[in-house]
N, C-alpha and C. Protein backbone atom coordinates (compact mmCIF):
# COMPACT_ATOMS: atom_id res chain seq x y z
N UNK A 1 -5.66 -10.78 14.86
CA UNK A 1 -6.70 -11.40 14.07
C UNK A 1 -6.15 -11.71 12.69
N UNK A 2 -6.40 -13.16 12.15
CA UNK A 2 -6.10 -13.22 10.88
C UNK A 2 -6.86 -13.32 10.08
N UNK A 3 -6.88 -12.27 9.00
CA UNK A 3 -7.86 -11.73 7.64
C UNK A 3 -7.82 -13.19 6.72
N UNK A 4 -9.44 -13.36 6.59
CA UNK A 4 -9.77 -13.62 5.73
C UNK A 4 -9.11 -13.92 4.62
N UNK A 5 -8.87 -15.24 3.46
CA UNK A 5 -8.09 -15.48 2.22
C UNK A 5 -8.55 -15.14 1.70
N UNK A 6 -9.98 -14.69 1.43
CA UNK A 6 -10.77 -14.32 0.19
C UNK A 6 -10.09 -12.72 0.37
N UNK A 7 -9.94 -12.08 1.61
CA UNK A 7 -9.44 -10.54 1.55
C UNK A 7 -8.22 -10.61 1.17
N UNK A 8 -7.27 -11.33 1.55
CA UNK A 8 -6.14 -11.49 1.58
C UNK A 8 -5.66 -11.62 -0.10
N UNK A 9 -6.07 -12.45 -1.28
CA UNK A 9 -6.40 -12.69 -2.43
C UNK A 9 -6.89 -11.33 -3.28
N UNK A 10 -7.85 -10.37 -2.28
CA UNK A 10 -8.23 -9.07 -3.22
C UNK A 10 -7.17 -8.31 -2.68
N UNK A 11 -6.43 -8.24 -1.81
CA UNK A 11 -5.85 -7.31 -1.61
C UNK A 11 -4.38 -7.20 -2.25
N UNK A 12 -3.70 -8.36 -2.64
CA UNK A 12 -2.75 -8.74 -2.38
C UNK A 12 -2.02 -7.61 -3.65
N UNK A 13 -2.46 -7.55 -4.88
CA UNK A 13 -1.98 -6.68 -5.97
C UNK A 13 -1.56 -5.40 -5.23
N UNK A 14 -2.53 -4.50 -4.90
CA UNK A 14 -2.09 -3.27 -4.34
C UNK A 14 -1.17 -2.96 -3.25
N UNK A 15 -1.48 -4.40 -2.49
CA UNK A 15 -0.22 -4.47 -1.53
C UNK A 15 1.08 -4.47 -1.88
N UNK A 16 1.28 -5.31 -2.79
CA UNK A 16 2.25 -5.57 -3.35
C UNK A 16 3.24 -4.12 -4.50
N UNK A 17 2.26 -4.13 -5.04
CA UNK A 17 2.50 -2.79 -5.41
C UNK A 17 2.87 -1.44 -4.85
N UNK A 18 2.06 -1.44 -3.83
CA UNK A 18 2.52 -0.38 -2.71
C UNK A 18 3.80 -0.39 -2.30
N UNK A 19 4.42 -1.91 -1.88
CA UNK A 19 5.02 -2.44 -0.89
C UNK A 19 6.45 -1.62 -2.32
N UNK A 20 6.71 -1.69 -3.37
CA UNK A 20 6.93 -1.64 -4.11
C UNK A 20 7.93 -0.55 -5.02
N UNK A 21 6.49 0.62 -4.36
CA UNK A 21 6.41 2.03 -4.71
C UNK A 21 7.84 2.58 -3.83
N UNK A 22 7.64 1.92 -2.51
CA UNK A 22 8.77 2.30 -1.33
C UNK A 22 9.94 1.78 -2.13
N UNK A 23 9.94 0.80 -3.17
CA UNK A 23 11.58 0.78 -3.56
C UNK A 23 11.53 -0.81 -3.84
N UNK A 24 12.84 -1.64 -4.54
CA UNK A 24 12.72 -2.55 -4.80
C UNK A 24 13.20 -3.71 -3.79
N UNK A 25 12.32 -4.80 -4.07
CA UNK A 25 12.70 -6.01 -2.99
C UNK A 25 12.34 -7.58 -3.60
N UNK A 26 12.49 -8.81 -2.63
CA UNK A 26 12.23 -9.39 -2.88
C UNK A 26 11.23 -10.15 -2.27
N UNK A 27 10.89 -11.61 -2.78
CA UNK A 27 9.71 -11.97 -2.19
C UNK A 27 9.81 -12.59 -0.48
N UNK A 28 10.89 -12.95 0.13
CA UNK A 28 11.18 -13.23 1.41
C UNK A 28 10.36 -11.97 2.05
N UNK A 29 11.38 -11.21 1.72
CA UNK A 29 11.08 -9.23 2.43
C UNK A 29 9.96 -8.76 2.32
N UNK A 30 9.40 -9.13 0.69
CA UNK A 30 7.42 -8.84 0.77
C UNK A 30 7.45 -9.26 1.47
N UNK A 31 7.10 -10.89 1.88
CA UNK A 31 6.03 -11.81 2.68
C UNK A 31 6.48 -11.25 4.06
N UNK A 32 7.45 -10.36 4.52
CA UNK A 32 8.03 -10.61 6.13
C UNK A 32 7.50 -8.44 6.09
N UNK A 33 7.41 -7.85 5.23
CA UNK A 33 7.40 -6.52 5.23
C UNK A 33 5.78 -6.08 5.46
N UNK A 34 4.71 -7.05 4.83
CA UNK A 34 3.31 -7.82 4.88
C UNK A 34 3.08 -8.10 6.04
N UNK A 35 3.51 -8.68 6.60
CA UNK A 35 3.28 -9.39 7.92
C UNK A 35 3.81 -8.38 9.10
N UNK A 36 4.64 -7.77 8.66
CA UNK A 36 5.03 -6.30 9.66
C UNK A 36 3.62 -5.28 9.54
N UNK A 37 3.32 -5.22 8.50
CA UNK A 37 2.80 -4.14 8.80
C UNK A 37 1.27 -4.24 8.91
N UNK A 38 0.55 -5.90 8.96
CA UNK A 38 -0.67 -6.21 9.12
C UNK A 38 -1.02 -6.29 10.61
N UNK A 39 0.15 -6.31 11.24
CA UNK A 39 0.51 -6.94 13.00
C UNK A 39 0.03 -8.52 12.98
N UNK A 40 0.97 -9.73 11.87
CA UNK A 40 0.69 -10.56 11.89
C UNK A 40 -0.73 -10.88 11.19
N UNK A 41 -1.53 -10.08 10.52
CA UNK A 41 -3.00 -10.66 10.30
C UNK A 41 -3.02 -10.78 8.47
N UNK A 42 -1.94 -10.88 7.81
CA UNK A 42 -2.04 -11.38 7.16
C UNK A 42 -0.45 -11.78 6.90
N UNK A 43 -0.90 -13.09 6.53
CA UNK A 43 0.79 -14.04 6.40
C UNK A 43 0.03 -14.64 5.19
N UNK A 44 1.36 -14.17 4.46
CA UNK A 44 1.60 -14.79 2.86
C UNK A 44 2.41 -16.32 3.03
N UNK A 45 2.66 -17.08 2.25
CA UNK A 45 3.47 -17.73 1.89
C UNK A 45 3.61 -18.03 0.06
N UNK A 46 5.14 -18.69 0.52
CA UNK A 46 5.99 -18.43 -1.00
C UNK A 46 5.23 -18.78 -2.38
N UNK A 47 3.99 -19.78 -2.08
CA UNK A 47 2.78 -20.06 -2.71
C UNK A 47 1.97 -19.27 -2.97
N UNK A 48 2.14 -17.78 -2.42
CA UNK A 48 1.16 -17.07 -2.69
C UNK A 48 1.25 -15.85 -3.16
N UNK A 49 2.59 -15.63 -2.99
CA UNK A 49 3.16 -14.20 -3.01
C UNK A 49 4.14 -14.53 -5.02
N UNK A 50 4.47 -15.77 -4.87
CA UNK A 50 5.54 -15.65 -6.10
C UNK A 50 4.67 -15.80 -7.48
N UNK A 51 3.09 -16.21 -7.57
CA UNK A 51 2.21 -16.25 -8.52
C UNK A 51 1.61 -14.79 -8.76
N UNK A 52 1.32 -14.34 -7.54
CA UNK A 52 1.22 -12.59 -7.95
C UNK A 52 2.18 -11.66 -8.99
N UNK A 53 3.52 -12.09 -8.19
CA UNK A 53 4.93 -11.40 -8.38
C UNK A 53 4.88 -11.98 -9.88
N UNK A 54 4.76 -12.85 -10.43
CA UNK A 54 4.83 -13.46 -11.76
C UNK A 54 3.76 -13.35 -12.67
N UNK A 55 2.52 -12.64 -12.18
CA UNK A 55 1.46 -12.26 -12.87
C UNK A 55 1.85 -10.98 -13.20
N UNK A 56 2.40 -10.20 -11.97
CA UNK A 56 2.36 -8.76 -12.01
C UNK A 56 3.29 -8.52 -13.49
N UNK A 57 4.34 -9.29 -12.93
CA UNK A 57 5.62 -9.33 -14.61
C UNK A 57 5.06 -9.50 -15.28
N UNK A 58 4.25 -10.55 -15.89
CA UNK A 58 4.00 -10.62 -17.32
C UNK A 58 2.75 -9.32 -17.71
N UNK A 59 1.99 -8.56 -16.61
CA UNK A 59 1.24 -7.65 -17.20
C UNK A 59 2.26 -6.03 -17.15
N UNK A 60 3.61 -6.49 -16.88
CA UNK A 60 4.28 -5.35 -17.37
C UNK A 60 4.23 -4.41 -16.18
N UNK A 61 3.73 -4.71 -14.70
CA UNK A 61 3.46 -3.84 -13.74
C UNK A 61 5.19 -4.00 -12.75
N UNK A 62 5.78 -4.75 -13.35
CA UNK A 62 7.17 -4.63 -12.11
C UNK A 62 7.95 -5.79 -13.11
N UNK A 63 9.56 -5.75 -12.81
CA UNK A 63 10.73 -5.92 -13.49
C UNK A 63 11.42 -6.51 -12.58
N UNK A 64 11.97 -7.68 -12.66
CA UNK A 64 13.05 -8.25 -12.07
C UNK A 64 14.24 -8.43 -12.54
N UNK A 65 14.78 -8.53 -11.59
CA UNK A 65 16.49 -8.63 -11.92
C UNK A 65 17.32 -9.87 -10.47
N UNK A 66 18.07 -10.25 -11.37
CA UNK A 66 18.67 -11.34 -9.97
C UNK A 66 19.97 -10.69 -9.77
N UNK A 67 20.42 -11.02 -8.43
CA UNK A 67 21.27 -9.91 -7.53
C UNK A 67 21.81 -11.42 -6.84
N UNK A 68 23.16 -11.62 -6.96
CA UNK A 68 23.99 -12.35 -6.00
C UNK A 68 24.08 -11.63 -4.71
N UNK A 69 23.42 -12.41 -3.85
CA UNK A 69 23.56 -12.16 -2.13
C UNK A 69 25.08 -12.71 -1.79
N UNK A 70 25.39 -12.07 -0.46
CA UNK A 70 26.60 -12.25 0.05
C UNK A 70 26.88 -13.84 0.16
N UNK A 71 25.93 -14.74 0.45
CA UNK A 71 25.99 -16.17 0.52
C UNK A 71 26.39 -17.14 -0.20
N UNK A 72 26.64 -16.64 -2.32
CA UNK A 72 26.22 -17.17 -2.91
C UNK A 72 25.36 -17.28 -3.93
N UNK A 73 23.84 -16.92 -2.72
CA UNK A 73 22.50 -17.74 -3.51
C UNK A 73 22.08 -16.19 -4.42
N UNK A 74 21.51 -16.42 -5.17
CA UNK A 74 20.81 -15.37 -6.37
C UNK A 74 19.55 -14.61 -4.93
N UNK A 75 19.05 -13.82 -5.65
CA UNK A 75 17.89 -13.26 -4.76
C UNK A 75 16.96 -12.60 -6.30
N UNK A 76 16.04 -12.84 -6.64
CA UNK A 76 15.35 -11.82 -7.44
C UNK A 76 14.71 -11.02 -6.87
N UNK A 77 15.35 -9.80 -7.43
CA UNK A 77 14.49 -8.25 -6.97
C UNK A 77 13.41 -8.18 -7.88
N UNK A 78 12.46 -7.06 -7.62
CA UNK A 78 11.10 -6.78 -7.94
C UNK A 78 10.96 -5.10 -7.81
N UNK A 79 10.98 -4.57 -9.12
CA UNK A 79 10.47 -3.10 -8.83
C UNK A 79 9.01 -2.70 -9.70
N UNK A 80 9.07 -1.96 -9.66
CA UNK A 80 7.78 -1.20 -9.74
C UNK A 80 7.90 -0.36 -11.37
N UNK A 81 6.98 -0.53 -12.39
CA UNK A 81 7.45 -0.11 -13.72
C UNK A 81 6.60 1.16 -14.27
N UNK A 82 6.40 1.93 -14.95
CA UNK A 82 5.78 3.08 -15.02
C UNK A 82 4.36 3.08 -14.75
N UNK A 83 4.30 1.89 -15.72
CA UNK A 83 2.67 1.15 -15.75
C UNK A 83 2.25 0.42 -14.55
N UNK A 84 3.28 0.15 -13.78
CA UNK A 84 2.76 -0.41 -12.47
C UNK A 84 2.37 0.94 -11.25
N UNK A 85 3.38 1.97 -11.60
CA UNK A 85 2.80 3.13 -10.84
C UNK A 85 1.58 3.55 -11.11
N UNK A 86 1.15 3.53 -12.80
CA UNK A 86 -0.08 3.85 -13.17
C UNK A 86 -1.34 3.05 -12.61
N UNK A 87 -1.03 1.73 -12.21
CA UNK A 87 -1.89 0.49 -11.71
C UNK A 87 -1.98 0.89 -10.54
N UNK A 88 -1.11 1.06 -9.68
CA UNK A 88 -1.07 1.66 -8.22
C UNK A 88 -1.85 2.90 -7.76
N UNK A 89 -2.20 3.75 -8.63
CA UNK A 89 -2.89 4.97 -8.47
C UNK A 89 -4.76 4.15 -8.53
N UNK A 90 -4.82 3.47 -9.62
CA UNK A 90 -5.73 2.95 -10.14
C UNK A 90 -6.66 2.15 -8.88
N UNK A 91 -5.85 1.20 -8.69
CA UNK A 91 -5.83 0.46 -7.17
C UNK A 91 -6.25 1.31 -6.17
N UNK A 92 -5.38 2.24 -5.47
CA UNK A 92 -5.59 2.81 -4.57
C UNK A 92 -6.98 3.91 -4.58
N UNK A 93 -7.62 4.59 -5.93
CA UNK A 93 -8.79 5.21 -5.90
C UNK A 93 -9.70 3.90 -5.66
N UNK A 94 -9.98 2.99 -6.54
CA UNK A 94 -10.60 2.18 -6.17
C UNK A 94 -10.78 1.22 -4.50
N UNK A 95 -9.96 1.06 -3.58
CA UNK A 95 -9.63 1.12 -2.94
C UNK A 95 -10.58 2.15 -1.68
N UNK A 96 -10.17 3.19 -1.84
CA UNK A 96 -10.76 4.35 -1.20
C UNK A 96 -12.20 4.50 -1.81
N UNK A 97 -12.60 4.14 -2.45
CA UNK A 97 -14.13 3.92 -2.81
C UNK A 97 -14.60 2.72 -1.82
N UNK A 98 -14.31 1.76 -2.07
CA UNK A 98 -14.80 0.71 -0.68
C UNK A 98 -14.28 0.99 0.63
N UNK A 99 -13.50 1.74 0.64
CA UNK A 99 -13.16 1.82 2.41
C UNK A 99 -14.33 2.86 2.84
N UNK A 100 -14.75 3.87 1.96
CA UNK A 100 -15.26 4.96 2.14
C UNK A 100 -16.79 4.44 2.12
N UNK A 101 -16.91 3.53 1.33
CA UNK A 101 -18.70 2.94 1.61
C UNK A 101 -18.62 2.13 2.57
N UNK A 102 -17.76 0.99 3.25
CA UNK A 102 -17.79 0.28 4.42
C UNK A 102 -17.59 1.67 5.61
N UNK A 103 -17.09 2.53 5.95
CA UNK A 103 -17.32 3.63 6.92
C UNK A 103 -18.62 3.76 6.91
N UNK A 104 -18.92 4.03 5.97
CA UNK A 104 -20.32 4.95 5.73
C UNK A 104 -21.44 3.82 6.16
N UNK A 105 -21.26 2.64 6.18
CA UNK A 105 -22.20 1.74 6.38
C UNK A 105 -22.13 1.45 7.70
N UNK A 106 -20.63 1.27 8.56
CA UNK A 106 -20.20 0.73 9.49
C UNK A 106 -20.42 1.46 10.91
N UNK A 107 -20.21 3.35 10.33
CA UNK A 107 -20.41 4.33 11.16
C UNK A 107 -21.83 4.62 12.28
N UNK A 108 -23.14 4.02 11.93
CA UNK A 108 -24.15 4.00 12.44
C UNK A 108 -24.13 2.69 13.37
N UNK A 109 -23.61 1.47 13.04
CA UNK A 109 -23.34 0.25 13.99
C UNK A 109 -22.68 0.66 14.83
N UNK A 110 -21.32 1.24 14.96
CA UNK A 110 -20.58 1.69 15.78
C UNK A 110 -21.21 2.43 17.16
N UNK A 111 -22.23 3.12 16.81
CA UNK A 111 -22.96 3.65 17.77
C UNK A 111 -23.75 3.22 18.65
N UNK A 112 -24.77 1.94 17.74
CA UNK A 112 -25.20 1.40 18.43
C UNK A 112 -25.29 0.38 19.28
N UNK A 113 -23.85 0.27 18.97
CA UNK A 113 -23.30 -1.18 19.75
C UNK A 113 -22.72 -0.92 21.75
């Protein structure tokens, strides 16, 4: 099933961030590391993922650096900055507040279906 853009759009910061926390990468590897671990139900593209990645920088939440690949071509990496760990905690309580009221709402349908 593929999620919703409007979900896809709220989610995408913490994802990213998360994705993040595990260590540094770039935006190919987000968009393909995303898509691993949604089972296909949410696919980024380079339109969508490199305006985040460039928001996230200028609010100081992750740091790039360009890295010559074996090919040649540059690759910019993306890590995760103190204040982006601090954003990530932030995210993720918030986060667990709506997962925890959609259960709570969802749990009585479940039954009666």
């Amino acid at each position: 099933m593929e999620v919703a853009k409007s979900l896809v759009a709220a989610s995408a910061m913490p994802l990213v961030l998360s994705l993040l926390a595990r260590g540094e990468s770039y935006g190919y590897e987000i968009i393909k590391q995303i898509r691993e671990l949604s089972d296909g139900g949410i696919r980024w593209s380079d339109g969508m993922l490199y305006p985040v990645l460039h928001r996230l920088e200028r609010q100081g939440l992750v740091r790039s650096r360009w890295v010559a690949s074996g090919s040649k071509r540059r690759r910019k990496y993306y890590r995760l900055t103190a204040k982006g760990t601090r954003a990530l905690r932030q995210e993720r309580e918030q986060w667990r507040v709506v997962v925890s009221a959609l259960d709570r709402l969802w749990e009585p349908l479940a039954c009666s279906t």
